[in-house]
N, C-alpha and C. Protein backbone atom coordinates (compact mmCIF):
# COMPACT_ATOMS: atom_id res chain seq x y z
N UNK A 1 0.82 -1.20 0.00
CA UNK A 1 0.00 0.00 0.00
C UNK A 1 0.86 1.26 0.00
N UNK A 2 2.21 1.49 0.72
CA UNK A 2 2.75 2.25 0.63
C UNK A 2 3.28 2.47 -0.22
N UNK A 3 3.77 1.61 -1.08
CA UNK A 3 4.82 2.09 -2.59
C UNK A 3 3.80 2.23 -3.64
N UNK A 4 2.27 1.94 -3.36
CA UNK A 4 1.60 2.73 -4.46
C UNK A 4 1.14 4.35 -4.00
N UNK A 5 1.40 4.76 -2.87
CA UNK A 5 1.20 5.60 -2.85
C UNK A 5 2.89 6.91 -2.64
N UNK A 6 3.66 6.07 -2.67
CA UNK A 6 4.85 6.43 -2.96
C UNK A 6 5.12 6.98 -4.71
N UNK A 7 4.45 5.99 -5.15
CA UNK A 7 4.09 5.76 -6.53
C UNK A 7 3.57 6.83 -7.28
N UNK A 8 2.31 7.18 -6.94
CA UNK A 8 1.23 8.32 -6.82
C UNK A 8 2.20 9.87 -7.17
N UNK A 9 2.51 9.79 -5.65
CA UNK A 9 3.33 11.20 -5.38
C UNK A 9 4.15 11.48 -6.49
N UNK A 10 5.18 10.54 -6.35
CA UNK A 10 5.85 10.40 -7.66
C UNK A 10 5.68 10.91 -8.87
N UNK A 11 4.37 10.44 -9.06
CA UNK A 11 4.12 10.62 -10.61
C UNK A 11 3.59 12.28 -10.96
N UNK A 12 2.82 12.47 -9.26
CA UNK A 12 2.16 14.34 -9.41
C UNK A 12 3.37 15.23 -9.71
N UNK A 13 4.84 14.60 -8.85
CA UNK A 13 6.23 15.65 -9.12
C UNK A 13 6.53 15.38 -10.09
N UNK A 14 6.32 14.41 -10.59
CA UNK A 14 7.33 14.36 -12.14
C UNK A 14 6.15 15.12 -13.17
N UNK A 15 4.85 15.65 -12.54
CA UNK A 15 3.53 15.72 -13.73
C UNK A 15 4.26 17.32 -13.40
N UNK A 16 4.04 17.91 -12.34
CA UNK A 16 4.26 19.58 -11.71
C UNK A 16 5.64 20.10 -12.64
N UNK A 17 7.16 19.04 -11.97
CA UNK A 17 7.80 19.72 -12.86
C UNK A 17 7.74 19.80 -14.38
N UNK A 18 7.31 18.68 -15.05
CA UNK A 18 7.17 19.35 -16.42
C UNK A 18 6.24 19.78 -17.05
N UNK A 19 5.38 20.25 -16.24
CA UNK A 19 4.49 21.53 -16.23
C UNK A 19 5.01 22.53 -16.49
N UNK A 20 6.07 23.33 -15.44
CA UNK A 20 6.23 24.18 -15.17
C UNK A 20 7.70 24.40 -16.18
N UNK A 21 8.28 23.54 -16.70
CA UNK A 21 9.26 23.01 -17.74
C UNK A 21 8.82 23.46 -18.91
N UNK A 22 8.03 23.34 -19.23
CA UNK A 22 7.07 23.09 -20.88
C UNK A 22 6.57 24.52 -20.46
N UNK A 23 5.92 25.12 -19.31
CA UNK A 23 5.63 26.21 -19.64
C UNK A 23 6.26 27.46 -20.25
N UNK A 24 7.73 27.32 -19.64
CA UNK A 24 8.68 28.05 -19.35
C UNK A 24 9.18 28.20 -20.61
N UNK A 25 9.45 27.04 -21.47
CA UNK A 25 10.25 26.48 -22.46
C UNK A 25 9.39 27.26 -23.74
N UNK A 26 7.85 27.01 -23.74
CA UNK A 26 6.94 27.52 -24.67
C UNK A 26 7.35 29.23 -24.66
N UNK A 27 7.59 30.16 -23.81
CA UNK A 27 7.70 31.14 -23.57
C UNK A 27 9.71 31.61 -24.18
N UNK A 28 10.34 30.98 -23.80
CA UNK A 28 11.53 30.86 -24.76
C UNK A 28 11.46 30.86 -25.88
N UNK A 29 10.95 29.80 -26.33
CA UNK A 29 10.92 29.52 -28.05
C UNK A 29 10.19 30.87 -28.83
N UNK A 30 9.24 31.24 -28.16
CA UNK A 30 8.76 32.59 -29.10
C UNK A 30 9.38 33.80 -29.18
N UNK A 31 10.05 33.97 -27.79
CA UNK A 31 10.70 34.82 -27.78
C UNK A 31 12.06 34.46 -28.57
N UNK A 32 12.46 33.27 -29.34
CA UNK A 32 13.54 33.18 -30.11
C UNK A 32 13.32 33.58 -31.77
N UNK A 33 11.77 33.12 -31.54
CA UNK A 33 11.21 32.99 -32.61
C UNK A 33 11.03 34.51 -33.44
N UNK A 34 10.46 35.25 -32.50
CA UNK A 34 10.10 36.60 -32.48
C UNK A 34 11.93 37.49 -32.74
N UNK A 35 12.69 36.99 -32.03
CA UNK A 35 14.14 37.71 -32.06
C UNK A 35 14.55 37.57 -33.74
N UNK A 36 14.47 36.18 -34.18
CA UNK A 36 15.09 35.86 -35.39
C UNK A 36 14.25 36.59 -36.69
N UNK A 37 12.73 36.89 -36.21
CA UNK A 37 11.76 37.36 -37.39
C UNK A 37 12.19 38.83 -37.42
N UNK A 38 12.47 39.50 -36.03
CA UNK A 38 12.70 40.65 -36.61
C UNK A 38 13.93 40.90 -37.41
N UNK A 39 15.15 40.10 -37.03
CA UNK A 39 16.84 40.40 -37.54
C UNK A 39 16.61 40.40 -38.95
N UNK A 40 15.34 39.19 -39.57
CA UNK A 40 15.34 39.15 -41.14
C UNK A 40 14.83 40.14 -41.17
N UNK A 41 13.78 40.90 -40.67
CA UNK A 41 12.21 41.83 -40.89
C UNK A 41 13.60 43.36 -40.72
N UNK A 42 14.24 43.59 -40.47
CA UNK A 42 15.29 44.57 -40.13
C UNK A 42 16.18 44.55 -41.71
N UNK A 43 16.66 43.36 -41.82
CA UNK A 43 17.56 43.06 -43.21
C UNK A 43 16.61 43.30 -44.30
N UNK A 44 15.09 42.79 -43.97
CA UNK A 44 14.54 42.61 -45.74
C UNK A 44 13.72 43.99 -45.97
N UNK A 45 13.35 44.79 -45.09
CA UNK A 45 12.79 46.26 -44.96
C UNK A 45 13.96 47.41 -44.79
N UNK A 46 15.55 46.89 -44.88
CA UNK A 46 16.60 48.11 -45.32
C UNK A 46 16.21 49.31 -44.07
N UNK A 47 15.52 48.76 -42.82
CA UNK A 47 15.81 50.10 -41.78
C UNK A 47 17.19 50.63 -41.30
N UNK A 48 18.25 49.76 -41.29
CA UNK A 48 19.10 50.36 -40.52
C UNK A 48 20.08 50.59 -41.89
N UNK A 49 20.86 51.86 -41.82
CA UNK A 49 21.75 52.09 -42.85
C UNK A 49 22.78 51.37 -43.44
N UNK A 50 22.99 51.60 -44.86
CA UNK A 50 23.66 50.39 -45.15
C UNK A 50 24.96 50.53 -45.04
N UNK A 51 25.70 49.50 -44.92
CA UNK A 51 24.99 48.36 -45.36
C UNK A 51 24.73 47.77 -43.95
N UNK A 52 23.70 46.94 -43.46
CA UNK A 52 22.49 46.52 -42.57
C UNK A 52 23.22 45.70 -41.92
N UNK A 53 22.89 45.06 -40.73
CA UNK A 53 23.65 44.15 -39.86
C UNK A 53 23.59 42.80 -41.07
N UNK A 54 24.39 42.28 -40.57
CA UNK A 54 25.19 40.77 -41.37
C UNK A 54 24.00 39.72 -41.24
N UNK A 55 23.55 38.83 -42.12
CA UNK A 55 22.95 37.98 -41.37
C UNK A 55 23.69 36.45 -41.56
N UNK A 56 24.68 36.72 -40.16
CA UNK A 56 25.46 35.05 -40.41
C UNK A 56 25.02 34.34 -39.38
N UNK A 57 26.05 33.18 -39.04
CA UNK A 57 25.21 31.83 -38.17
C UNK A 57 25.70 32.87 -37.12
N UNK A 58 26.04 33.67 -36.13
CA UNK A 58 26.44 34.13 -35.48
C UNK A 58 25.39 34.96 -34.99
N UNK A 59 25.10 35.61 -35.80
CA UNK A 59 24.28 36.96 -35.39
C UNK A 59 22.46 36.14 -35.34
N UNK A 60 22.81 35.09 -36.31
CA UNK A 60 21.04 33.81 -35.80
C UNK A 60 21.27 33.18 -34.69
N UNK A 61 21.99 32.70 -33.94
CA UNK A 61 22.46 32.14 -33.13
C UNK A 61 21.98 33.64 -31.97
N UNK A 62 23.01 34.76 -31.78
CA UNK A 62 22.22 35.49 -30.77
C UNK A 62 20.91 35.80 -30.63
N UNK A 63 20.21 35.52 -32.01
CA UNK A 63 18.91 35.82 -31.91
C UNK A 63 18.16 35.18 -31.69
N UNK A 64 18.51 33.92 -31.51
CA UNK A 64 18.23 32.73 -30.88
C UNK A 64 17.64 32.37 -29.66
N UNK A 65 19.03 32.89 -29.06
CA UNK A 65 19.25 32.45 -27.48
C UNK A 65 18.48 33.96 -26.97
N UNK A 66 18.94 35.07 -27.88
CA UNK A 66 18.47 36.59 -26.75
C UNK A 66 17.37 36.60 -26.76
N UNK A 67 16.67 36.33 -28.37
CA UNK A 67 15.23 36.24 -28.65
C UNK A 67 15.36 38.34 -29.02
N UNK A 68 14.48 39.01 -28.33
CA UNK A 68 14.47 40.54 -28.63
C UNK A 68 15.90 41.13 -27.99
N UNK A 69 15.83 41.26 -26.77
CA UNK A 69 17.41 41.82 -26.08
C UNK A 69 18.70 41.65 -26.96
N UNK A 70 18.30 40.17 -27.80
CA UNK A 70 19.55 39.73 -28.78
C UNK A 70 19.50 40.90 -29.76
N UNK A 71 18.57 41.31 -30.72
CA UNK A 71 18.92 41.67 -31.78
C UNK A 71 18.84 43.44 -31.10
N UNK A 72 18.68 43.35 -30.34
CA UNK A 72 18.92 44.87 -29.66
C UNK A 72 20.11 45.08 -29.51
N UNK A 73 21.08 43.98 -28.72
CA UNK A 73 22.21 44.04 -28.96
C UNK A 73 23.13 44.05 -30.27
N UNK A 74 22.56 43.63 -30.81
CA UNK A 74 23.05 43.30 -32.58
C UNK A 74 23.31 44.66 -33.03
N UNK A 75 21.51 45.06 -32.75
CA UNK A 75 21.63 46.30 -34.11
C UNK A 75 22.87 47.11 -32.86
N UNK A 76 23.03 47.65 -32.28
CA UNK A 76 23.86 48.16 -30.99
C UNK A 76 25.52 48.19 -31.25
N UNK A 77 25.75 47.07 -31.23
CA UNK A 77 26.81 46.78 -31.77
C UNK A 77 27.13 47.17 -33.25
N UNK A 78 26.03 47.06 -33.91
CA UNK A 78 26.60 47.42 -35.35
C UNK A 78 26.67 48.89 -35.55
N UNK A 79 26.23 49.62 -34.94
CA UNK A 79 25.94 51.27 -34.74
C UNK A 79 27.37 51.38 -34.61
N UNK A 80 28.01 50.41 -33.14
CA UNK A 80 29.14 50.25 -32.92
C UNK A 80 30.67 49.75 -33.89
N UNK A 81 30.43 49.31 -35.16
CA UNK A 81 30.69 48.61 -35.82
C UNK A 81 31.74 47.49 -35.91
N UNK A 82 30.70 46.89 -34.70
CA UNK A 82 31.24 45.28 -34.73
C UNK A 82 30.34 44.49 -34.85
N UNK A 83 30.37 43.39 -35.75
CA UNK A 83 29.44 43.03 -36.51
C UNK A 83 29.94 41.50 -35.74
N UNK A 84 28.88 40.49 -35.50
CA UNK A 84 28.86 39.26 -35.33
C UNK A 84 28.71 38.16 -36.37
């Protein structure tokens, strides 16, 4: 009786954390998603003077992981002109 309810518990922590896993994770991905749409939406609308930030695996990659903060830093840096 006890190791099914050992059992039980078990299964609610392993249900909670990847709840709260998957929630977290869903909220990442858009915000990567959203980072990378604007770096093209920046390159294919010619806003920033040319010639426009780079678009290499480098500068997709920060926009990746930063999601918005990334390509804030990007365009930032390139004002700066160091290009990723």
């Amino acid at each position: 009786m006890l190791a099914v309810v050992v059992t039980i518990l078990a299964a609610f922590a392993v249900a909670a954390v990847l709840y709260f896993v998957l929630k977290r994770s869903t909220t990442l991905l858009l915000n990567s998603v959203v980072g990378v749409l604007i770096l093209f939406g920046l390159d294919w609308l010619n806003i920033l003077p040319e010639p426009g930030v780079p678009i290499t695996l480098g500068a997709v990659l920060v926009c990746a992981f930063g999601g918005l903060p990334g390509v804030l830093a990007l365009v930032g840096l390139h004002f700066l002109g160091l290009n990723i």
